[in-house]
Protein backbone atom coordinates (compact mmCIF):
# COMPACT_ATOMS: atom_id res chain seq x y z
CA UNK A 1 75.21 -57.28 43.81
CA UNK A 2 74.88 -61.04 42.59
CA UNK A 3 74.12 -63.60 44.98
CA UNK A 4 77.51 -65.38 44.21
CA UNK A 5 79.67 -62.09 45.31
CA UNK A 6 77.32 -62.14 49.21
CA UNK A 7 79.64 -63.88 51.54
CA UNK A 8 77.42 -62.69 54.60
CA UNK A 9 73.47 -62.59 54.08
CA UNK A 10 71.12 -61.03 56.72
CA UNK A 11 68.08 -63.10 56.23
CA UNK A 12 64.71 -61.17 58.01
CA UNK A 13 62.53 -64.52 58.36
CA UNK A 14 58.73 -63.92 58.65
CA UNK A 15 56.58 -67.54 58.96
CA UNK A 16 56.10 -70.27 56.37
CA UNK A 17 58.46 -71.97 54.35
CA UNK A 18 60.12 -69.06 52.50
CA UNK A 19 63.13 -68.76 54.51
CA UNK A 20 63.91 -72.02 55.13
CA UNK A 21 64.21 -72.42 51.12
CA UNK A 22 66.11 -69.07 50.97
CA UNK A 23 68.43 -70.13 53.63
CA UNK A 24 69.50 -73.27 51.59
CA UNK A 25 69.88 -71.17 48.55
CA UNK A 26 71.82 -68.67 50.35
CA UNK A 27 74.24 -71.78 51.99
CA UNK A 28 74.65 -73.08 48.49
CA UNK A 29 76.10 -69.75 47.15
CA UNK A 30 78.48 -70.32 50.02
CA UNK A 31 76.95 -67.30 51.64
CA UNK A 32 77.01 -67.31 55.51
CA UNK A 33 73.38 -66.30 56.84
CA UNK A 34 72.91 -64.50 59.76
CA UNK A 35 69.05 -64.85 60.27
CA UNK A 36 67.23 -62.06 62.42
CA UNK A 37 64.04 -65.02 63.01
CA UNK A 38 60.70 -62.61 64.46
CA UNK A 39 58.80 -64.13 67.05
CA UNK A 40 55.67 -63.56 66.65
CA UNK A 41 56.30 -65.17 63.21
CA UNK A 42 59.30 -67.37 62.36
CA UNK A 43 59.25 -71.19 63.12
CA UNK A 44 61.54 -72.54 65.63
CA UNK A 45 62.66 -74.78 63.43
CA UNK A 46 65.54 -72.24 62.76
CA UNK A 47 66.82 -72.95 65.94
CA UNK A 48 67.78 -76.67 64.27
CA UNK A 49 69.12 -75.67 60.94
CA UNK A 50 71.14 -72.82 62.75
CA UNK A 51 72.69 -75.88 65.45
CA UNK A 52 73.91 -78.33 62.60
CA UNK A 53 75.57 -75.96 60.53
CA UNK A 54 78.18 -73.24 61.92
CA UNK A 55 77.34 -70.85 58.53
CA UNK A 56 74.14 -69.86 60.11
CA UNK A 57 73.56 -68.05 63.58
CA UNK A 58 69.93 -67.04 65.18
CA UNK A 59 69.01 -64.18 66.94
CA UNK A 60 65.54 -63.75 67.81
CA UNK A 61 63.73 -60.15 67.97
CA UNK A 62 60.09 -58.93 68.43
CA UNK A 63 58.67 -57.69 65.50
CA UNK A 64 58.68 -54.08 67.10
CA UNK A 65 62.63 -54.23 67.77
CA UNK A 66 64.04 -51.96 64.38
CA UNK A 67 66.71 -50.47 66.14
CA UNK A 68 68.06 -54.23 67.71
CA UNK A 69 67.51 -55.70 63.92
CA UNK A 70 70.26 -52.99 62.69
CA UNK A 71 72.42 -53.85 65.63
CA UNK A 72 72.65 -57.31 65.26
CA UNK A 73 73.19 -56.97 61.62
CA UNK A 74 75.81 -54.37 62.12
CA UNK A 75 77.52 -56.53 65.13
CA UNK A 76 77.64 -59.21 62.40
CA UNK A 77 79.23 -56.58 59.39
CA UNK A 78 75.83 -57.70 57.29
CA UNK A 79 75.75 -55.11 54.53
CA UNK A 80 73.79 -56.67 52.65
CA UNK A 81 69.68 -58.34 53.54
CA UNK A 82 66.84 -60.13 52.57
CA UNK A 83 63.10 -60.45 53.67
CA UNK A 84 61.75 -63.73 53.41
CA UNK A 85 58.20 -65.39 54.46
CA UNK A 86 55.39 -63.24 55.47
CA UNK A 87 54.29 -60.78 58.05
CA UNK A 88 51.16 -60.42 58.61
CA UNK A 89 49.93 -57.08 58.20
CA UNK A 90 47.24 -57.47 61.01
CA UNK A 91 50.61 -57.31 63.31
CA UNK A 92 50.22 -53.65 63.16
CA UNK A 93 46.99 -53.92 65.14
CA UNK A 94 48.35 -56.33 67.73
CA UNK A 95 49.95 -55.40 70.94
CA UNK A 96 54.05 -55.36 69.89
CA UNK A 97 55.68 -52.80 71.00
CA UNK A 98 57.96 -50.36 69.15
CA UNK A 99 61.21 -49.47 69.84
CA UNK A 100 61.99 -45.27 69.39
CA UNK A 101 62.82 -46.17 65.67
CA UNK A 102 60.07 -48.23 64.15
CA UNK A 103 57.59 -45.93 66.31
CA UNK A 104 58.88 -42.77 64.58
CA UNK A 105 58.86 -44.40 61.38
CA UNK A 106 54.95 -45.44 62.28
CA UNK A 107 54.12 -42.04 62.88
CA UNK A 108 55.61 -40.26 60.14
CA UNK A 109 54.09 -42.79 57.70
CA UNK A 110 51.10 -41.41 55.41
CA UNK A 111 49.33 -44.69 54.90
CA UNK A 112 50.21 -48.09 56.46
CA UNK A 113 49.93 -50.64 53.64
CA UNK A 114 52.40 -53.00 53.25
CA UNK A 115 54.13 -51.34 50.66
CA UNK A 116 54.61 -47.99 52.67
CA UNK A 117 55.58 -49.96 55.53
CA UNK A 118 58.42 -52.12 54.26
CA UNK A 119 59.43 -49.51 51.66
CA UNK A 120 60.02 -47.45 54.94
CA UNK A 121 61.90 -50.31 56.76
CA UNK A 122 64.22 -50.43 53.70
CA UNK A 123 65.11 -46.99 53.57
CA UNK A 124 65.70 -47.13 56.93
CA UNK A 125 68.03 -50.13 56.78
CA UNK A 126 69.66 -48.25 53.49
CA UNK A 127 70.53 -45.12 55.98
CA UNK A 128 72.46 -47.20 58.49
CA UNK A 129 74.76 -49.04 55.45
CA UNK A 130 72.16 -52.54 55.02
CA UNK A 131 71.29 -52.70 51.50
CA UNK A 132 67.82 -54.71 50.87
CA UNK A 133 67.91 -56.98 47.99
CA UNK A 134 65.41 -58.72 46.42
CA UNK A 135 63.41 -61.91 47.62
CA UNK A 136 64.08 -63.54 44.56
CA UNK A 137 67.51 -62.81 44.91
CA UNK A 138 68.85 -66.62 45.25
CA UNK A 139 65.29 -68.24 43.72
CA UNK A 140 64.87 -67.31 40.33
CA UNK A 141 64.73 -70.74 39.19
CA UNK A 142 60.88 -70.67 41.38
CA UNK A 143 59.89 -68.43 39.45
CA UNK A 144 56.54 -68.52 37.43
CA UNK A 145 57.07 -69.35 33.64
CA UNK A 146 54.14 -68.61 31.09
CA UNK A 147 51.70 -71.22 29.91
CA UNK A 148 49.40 -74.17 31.65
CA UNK A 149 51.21 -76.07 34.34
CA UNK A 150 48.56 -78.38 34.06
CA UNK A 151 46.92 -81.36 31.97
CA UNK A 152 43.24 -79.73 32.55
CA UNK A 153 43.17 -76.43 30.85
CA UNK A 154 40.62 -74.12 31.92
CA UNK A 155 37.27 -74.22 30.15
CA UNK A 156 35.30 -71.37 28.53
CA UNK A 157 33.66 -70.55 31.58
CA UNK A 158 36.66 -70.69 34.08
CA UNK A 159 38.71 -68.54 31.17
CA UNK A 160 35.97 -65.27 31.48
CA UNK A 161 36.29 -65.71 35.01
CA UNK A 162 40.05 -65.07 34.23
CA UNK A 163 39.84 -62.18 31.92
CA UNK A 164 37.31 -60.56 34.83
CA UNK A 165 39.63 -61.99 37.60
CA UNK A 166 42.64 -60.52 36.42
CA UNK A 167 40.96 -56.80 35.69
CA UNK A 168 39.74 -56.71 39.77
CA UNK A 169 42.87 -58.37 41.27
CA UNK A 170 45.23 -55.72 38.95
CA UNK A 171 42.97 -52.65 40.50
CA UNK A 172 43.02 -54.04 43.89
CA UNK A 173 46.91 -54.23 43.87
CA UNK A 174 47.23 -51.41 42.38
CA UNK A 175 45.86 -49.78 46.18
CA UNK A 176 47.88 -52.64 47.78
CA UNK A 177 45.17 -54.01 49.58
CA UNK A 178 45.51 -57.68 48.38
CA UNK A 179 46.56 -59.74 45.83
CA UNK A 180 44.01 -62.33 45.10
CA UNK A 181 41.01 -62.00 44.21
CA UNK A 182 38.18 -65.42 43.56
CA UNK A 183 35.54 -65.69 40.97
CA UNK A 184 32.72 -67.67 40.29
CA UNK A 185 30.18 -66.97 36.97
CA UNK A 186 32.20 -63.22 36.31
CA UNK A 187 31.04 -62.08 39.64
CA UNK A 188 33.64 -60.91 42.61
CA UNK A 189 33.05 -63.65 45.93
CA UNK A 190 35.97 -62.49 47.73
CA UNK A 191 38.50 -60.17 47.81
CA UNK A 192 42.23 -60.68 49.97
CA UNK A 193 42.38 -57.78 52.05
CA UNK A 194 45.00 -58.31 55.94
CA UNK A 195 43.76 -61.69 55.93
CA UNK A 196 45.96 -63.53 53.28
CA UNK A 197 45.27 -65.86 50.10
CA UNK A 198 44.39 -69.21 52.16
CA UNK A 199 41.84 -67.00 54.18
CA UNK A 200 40.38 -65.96 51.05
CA UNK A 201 40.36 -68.48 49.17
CA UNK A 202 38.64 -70.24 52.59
CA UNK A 203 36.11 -67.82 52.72
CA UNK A 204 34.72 -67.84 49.21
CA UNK A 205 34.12 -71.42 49.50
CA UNK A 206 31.73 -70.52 52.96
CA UNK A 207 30.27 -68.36 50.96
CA UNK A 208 29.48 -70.69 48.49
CA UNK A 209 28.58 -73.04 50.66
CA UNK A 210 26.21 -71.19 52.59
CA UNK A 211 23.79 -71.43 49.43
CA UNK A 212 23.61 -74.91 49.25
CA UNK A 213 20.22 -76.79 50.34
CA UNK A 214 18.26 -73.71 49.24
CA UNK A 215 16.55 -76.44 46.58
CA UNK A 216 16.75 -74.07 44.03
CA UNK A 217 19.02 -74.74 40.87
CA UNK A 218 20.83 -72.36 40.34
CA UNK A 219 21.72 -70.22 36.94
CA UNK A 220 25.34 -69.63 37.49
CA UNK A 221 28.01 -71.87 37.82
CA UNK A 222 29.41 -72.54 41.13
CA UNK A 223 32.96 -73.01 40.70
CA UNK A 224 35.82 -70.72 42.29
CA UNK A 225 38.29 -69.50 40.24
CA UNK A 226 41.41 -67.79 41.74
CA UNK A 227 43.24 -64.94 40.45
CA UNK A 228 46.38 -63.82 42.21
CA UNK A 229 48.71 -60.99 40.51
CA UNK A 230 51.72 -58.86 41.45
CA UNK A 231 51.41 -55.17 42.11
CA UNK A 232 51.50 -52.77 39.15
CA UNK A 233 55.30 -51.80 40.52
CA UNK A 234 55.88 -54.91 42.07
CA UNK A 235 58.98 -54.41 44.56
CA UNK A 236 60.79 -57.94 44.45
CA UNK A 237 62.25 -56.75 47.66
CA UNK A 238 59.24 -57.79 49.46
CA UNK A 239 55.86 -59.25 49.29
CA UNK A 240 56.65 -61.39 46.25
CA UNK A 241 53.34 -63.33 45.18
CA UNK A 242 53.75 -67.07 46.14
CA UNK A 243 52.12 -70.33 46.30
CA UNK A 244 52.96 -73.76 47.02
CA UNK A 245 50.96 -77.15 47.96
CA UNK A 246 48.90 -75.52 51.00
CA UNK A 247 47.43 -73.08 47.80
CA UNK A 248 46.08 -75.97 46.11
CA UNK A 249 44.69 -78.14 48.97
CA UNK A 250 43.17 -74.92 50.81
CA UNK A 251 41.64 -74.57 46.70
CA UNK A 252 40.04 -78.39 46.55
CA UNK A 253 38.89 -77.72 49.86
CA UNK A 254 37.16 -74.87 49.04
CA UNK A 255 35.66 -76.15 45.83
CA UNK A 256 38.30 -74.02 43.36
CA UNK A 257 38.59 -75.28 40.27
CA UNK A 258 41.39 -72.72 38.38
CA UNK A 259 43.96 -70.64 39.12
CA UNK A 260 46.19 -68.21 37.79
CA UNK A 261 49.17 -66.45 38.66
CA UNK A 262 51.52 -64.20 36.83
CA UNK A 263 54.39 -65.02 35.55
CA UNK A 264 58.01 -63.71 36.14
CA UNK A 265 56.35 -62.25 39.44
CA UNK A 266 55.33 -65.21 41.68
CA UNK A 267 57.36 -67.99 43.56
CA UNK A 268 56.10 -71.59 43.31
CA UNK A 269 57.34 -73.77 45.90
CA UNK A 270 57.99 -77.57 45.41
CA UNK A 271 56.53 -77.25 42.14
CA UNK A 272 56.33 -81.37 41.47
CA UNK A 273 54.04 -81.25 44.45
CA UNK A 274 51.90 -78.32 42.88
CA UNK A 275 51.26 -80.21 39.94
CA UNK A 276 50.42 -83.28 41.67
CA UNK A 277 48.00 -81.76 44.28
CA UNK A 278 45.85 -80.45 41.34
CA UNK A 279 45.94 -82.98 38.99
CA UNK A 280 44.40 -84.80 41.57
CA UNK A 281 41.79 -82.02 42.39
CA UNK A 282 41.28 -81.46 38.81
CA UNK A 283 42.36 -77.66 39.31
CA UNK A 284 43.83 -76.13 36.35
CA UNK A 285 46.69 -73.48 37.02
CA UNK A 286 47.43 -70.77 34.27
CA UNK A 287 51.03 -68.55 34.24
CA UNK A 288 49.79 -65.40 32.49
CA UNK A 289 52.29 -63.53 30.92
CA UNK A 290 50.67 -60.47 31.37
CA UNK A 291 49.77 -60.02 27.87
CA UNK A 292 45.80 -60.14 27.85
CA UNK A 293 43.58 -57.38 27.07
CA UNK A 294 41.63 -55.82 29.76
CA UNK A 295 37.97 -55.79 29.68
């Protein structure tokens, strides 16, 4: 169903800024939102947005509470729902609490990566009448495009890191353990695993840190470069790719000097801002269109 044809949206809110620029897309369709906001995750600022405009109405669940989620969407005739913002997967090791549903679910699941998780939540919302539509649903215009967002393109060195980059980060989705993956003279420092992009990106640059003051020069360069890609068979329902201004600053802070992203495949927020940051940085960001060889 297109966005325009949605009069009421049920709008699954994890943290960040994804929902807040989903729920303004969603408003400007002239969709009402009902948001289910989780609270180990969702910022309270949804309590605001929800109190100066009557098309939007809060209700607040744990993250464990499945069964309550397809109540309050049914109480509100929602047919129709979107996840936005993350979740982090660590949750599953913290101490929520499942209701009956979510623990059977749990239980009956063979792995419990993100994609067998929320492809599970999704099928469960399908079975009670909620239909989950993609992420991108209402932001297509946020969307990646292919070519160099930036003035600085990336040099010779920065583009093998690429090529390599793009051949571990595609394997590692591919087992959807991460999506990023950071580079520095075609050699793997970190790998995104529960902890998110930020995290990695952060701890690549400790890494690299760590060897500094050993007096020795040393015969690889010692720049980061960032690779983040989509999954093979990318659901757009969930766990788009994204980055936005915190990507680039938690980069210069880390010493990153290039990025790439796919195109078609990953959401960049406040784009203007984006380009600004690493201009300033003197990060170069790439949009592959997925049409490089592999090594």
């Amino acid at each position: 169903m297109q966005p325009e044809h949605i009069k009421r949206l049920g709008l699954i809110a994890g943290n960040g800024r994804f929902p807040f620029l989903l729920l303004d897309a969603a408003r400007a369709h002239g969709a009402e939102v009902v948001v289910a906001a989780i609270k180990e995750e969702t910022e309270p600022e949804i309590d605001a947005r929800a109190a100066a405009d009557p098309g939007i109405r809060v209700y607040w669940l744990s993250l464990g509470e499945l069964s309550r989620l397809i109540e309050t969407f049914r109480q509100e005739g929602v047919t129709q729902a979107v996840m936005a913002g993350q979740v982090k997967h660590k949750q599953i090791f913290s101490n929520i609490r499942p209701d009956w549903r979510l623990a059977k679910l749990l239980l009956n699941l063979r792995t419990r990566n993100t994609d067998m998780l929320l492809s599970a939540v999704a099928k469960v919302l399908s079975d009670e009448g909620i239909e989950l539509i993609p992420s991108t649903a209402y932001l297509e215009p946020l969307l990646a495009q292919p070519g160099v967002l930036t003035a600085r393109t990336p040099t010779a060195e920065e583009q093998q890191d690429l090529t390599y980059g793009r051949v571990v980060a595609r394997a590692l989705a591919g087992y959807d353990i991460g999506q990023t993956v950071v580079v520095a003279g075609q050699a793997c420092v970190a790998v995104e695993a529960m902890e998110g992009t930020d995290a990695t990106i952060e701890r690549a640059g400790a890494i690299l840190r760590s060897l500094e003051g050993d007096g020795e020069a040393s015969t690889l360069a010692r720049r980061l470069t960032v690779v983040k890609v989509a999954k093979p068979a990318q659901d757009m329902r969930f766990d788009v790719p994204v980055i936005g201004p915190h990507t680039i600053q938690t980069m210069s802070r880390a010493g990153a000097t290039c990025l790439s992203i796919e195109a078609g495949r990953t959401l960049i927020f406040d784009l203007a801002k984006v380009k600004q940051l690493a201009a300033a940085a003197g990060i170069a960001i790439i949009v592959d269109s997925g049409t490089q060889k592999a090594l």
